[in-house]
N, C-alpha and C. Protein backbone atom coordinates (compact mmCIF):
# COMPACT_ATOMS: atom_id res chain seq x y z
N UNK A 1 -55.88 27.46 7.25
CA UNK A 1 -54.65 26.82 7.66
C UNK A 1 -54.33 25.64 6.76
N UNK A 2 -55.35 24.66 6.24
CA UNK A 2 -55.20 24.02 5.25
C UNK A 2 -54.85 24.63 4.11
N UNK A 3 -55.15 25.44 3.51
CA UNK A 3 -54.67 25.78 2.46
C UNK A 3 -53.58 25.87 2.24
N UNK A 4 -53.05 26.79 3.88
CA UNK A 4 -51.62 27.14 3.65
C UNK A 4 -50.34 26.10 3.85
N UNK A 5 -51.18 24.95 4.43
CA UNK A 5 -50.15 23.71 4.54
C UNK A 5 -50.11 23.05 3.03
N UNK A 6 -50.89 22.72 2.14
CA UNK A 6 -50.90 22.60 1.37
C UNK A 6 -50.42 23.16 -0.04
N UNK A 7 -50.21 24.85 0.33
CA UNK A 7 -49.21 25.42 -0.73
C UNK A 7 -47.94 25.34 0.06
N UNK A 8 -47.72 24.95 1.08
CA UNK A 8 -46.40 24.88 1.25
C UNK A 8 -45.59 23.33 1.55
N UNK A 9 -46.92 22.47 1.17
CA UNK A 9 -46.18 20.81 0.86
C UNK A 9 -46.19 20.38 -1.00
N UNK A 10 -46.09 22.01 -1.92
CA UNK A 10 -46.03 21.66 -3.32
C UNK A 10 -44.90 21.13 -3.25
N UNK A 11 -44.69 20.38 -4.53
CA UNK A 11 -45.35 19.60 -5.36
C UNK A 11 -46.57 18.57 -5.28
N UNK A 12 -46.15 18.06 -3.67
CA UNK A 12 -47.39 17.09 -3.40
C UNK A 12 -48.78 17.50 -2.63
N UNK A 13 -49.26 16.96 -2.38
CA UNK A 13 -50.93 17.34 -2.15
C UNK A 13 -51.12 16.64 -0.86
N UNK A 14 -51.83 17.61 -0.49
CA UNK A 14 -52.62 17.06 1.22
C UNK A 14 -53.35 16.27 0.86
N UNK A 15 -53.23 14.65 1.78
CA UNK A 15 -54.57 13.99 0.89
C UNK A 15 -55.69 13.79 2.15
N UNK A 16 -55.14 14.23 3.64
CA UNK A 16 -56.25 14.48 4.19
C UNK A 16 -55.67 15.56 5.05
N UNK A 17 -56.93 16.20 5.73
CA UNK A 17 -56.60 17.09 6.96
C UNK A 17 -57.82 16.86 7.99
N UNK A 18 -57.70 16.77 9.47
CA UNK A 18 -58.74 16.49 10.12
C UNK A 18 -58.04 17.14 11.65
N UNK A 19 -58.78 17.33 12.44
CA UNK A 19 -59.10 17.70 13.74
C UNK A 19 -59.37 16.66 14.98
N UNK A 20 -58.14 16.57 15.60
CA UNK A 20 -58.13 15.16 16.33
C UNK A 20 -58.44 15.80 18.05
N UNK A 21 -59.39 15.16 17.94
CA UNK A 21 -59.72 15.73 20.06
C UNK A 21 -58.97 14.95 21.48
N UNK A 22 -58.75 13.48 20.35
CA UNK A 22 -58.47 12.73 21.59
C UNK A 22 -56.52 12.35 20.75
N UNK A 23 -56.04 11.67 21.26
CA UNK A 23 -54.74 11.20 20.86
C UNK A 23 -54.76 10.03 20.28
N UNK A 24 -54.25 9.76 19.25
CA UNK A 24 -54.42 8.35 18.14
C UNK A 24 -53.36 7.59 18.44
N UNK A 25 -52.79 6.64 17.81
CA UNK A 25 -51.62 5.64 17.47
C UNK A 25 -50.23 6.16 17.54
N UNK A 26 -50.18 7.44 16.87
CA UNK A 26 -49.22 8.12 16.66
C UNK A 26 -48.93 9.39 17.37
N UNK A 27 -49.92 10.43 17.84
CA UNK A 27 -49.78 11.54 18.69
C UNK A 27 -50.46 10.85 20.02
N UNK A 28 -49.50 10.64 20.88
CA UNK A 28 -49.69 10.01 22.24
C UNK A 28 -48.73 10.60 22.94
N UNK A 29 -49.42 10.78 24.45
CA UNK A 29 -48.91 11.99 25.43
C UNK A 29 -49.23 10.82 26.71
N UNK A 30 -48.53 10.31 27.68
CA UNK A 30 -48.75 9.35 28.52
C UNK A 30 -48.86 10.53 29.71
N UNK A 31 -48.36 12.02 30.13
CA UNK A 31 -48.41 12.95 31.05
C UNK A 31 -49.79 13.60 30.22
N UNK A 32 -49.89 13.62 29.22
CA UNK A 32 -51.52 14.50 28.65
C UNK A 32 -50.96 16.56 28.55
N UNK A 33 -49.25 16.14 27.99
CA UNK A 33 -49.24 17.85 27.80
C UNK A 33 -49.09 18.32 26.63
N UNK A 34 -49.04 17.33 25.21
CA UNK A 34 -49.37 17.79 24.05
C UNK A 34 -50.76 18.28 23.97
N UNK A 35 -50.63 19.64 23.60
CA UNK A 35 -51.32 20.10 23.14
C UNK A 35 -53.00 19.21 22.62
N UNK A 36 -54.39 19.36 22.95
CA UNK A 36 -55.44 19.03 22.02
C UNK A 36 -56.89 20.18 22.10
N UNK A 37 -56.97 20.36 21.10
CA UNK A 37 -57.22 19.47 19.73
C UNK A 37 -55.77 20.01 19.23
N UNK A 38 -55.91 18.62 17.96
CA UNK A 38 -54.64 19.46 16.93
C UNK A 38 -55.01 19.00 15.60
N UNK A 39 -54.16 19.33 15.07
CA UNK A 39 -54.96 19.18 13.27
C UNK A 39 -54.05 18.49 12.35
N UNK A 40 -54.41 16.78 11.94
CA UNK A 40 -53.46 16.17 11.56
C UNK A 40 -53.81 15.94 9.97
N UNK A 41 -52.54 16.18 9.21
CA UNK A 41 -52.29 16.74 8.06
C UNK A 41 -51.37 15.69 7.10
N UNK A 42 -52.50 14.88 6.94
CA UNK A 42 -51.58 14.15 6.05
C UNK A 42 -50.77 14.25 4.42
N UNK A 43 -50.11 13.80 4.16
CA UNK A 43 -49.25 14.69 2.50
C UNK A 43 -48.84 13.44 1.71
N UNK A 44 -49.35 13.81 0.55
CA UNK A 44 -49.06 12.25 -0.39
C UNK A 44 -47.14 12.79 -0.75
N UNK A 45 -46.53 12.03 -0.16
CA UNK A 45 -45.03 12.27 -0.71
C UNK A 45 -44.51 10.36 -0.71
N UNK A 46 -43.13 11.07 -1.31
CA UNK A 46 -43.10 9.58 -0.85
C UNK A 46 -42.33 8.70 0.49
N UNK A 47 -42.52 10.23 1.56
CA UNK A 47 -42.56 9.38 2.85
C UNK A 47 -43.40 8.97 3.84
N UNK A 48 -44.83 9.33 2.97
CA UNK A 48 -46.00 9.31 3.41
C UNK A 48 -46.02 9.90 4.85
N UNK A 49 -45.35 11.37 4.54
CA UNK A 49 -45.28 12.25 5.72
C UNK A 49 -47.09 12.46 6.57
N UNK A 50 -46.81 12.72 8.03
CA UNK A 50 -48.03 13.16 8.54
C UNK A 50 -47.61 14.63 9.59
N UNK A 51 -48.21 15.08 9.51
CA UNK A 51 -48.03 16.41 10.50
C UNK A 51 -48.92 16.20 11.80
N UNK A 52 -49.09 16.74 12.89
CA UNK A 52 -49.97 17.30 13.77
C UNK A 52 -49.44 18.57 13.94
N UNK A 53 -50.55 19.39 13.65
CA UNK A 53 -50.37 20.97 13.90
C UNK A 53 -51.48 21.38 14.95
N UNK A 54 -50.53 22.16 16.10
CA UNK A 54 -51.72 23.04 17.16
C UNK A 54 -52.16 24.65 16.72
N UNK A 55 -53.60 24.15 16.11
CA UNK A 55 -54.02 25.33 15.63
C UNK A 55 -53.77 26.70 16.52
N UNK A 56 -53.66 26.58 17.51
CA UNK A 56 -53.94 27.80 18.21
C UNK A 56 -52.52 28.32 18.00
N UNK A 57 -51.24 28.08 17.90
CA UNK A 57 -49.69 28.65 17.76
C UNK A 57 -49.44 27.99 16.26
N UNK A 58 -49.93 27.11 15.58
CA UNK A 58 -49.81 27.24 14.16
C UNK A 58 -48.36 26.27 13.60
N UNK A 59 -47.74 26.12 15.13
CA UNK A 59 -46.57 24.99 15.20
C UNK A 59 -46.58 23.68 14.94
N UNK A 60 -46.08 23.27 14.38
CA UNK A 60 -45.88 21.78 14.39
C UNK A 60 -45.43 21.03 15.40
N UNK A 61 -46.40 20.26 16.18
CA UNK A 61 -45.91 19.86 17.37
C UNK A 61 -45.54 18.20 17.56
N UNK A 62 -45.62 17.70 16.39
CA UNK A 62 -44.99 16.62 15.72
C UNK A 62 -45.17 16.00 14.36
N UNK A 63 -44.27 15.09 14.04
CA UNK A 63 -44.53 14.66 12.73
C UNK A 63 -43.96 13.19 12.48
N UNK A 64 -44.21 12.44 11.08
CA UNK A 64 -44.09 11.09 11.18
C UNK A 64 -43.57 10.80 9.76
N UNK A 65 -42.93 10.15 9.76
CA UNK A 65 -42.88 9.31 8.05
C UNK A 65 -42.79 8.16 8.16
N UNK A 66 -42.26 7.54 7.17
CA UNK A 66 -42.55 5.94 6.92
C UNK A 66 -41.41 5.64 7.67
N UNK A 67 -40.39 5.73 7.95
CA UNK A 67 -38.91 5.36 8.98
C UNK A 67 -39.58 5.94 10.31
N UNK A 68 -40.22 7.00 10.35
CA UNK A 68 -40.46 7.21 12.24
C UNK A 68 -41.82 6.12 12.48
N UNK A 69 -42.51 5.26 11.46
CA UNK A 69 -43.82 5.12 11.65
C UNK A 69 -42.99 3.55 12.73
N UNK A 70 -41.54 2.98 11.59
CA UNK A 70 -41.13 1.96 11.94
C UNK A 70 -40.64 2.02 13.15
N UNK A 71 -40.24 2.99 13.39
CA UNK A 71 -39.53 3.07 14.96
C UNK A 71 -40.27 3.07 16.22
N UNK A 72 -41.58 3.97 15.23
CA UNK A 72 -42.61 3.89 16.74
C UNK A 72 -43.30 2.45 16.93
N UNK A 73 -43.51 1.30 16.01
CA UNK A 73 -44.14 0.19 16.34
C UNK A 73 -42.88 -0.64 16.72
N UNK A 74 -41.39 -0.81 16.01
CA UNK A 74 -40.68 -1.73 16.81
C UNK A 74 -40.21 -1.34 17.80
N UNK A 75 -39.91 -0.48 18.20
CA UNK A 75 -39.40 0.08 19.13
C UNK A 75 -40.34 0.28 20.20
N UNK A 76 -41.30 1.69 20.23
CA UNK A 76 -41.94 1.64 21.43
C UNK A 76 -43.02 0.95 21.66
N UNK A 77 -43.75 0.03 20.60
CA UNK A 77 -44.37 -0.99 20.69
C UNK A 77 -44.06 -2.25 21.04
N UNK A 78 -42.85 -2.61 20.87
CA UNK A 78 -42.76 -3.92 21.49
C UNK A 78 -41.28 -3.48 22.63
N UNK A 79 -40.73 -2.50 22.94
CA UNK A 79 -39.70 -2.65 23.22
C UNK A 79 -40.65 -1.71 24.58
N UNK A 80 -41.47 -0.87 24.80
CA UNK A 80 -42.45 -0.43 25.89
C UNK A 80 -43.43 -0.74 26.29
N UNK A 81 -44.06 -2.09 25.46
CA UNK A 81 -45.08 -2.20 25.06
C UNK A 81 -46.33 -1.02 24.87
N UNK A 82 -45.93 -0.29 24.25
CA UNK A 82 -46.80 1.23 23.97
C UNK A 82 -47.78 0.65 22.74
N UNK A 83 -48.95 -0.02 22.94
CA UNK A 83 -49.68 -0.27 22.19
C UNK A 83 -51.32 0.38 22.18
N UNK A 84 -51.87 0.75 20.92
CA UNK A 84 -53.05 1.41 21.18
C UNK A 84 -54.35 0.94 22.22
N UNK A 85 -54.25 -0.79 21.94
CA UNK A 85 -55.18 -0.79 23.12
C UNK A 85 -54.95 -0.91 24.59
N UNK A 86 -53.72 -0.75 24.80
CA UNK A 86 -53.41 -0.89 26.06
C UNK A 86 -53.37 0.50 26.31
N UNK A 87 -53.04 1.32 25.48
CA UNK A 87 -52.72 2.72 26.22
C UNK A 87 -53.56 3.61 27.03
N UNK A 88 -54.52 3.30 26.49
CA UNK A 88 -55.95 3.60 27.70
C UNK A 88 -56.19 2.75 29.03
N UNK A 89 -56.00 1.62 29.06
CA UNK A 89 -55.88 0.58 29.61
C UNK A 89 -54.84 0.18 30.99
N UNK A 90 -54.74 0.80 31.93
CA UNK A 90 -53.24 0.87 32.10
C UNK A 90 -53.51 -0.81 32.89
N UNK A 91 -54.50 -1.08 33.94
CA UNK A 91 -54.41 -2.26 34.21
C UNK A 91 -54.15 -3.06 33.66
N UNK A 92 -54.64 -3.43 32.28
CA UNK A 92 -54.35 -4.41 31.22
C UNK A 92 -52.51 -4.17 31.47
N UNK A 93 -52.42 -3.43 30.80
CA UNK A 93 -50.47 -3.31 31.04
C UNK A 93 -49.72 -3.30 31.71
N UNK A 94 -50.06 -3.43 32.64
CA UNK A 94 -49.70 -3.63 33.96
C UNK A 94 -49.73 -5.12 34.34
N UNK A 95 -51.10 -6.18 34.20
CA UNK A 95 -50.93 -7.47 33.91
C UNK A 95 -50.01 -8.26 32.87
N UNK A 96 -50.24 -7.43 31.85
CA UNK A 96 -49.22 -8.04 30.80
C UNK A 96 -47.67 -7.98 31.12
N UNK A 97 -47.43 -6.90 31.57
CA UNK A 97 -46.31 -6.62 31.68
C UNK A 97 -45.80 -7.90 32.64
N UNK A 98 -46.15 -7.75 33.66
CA UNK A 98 -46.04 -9.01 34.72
C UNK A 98 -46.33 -10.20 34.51
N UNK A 99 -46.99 -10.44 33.47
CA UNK A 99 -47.19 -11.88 32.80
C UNK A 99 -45.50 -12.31 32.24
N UNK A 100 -45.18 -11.27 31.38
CA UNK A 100 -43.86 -11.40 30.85
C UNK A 100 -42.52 -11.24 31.33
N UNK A 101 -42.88 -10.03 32.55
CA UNK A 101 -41.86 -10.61 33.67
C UNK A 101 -41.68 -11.99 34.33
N UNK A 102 -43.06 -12.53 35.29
CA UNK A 102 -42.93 -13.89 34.93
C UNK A 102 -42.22 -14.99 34.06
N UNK A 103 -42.73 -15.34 33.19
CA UNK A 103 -42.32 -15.99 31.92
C UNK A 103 -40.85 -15.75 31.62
N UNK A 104 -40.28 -14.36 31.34
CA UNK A 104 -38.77 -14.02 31.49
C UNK A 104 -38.41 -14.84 32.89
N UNK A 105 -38.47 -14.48 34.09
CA UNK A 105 -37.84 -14.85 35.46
C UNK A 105 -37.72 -16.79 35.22
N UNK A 106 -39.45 -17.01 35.07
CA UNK A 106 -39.10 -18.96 34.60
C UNK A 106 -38.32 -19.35 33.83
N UNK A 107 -37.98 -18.73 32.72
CA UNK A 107 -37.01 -18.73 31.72
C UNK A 107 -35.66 -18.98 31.99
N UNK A 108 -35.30 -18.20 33.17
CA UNK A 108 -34.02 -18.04 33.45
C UNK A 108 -34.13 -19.20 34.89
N UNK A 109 -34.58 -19.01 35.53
CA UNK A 109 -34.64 -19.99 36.58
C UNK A 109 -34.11 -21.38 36.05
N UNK A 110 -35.24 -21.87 34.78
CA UNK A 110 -35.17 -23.30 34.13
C UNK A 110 -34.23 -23.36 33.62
N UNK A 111 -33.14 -22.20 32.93
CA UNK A 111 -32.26 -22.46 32.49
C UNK A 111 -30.83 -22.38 33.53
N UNK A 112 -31.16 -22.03 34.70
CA UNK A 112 -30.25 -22.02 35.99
C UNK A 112 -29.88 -23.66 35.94
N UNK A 113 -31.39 -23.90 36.48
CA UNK A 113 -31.52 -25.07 37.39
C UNK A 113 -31.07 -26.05 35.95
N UNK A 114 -31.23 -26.47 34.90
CA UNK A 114 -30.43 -27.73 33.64
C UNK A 114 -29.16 -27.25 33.26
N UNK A 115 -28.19 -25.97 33.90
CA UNK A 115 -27.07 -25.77 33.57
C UNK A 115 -26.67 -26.37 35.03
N UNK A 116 -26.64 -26.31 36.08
CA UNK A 116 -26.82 -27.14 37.39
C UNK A 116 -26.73 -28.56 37.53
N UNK A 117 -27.76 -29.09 36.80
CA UNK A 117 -27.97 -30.66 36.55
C UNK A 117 -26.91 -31.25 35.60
N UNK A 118 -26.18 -30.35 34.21
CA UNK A 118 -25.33 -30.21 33.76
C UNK A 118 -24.00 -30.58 34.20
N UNK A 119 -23.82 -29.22 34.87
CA UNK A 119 -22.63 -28.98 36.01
C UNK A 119 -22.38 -30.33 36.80
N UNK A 120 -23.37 -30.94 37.21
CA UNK A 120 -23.32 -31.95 38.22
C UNK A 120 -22.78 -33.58 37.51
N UNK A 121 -23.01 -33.85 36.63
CA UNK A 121 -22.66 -34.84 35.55
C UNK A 121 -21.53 -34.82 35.27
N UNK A 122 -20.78 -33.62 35.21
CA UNK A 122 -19.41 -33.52 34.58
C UNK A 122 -18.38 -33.74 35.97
């Protein structure tokens, strides 16, 4: 199967291929229905494309480049907080999350209550 991903990413070259059991940074399933194992296929181009392929149907059941790599850290990393060590973790994220709800809610409160004190001066 390597081989054949590799004659069919010519001109450029596979510069790795490996067999992933658990879900990494990038192939993450929060329900657990992607497919595992799968076989991630990296390609020297210059979008520093990555594949995950499920050996058993031979499909590509996702893929990444340097623009999806950005979307998945600003976006669902700080905008879900979908981060690798939390993702195992759910308590941790679950505190955090509520730490920053917090902090947001004081935020707005403090800025209630000195537009108030404001208000009252004028």
């Amino acid at each position: 199967m390597v081989r054949a991903i590799g004659q069919a990413s010519r001109p450029d070259n596979v510069v790795e291929a490996k067999l992933l059991t658990d879900y990494d940074a990038y192939y993450r399933d929060r329900t657990r229905q992607l497919p595992l194992p799968v076989l991630l296929v990296r390609v020297h181009d210059a979008q520093r494309s990555a594949y995950y392929i499920d050996p058993v149907s031979a499909r590509i059941v996702a893929s990444f480049n340097s623009h999806s790599r950005w979307n998945r850290w600003l976006y669902h990393g700080l905008h879900s907080i979908d981060l690798p060590q939390l993702y195992k973790h759910r308590l941790a994220w679950d505190f955090l999350v509520a730490a920053l709800l917090l902090g947001g809610a004081s935020l707005c409160v403090t800025s209630v209550l000195l537009a108030f004190g404001v208000l009252r001066r004028i």
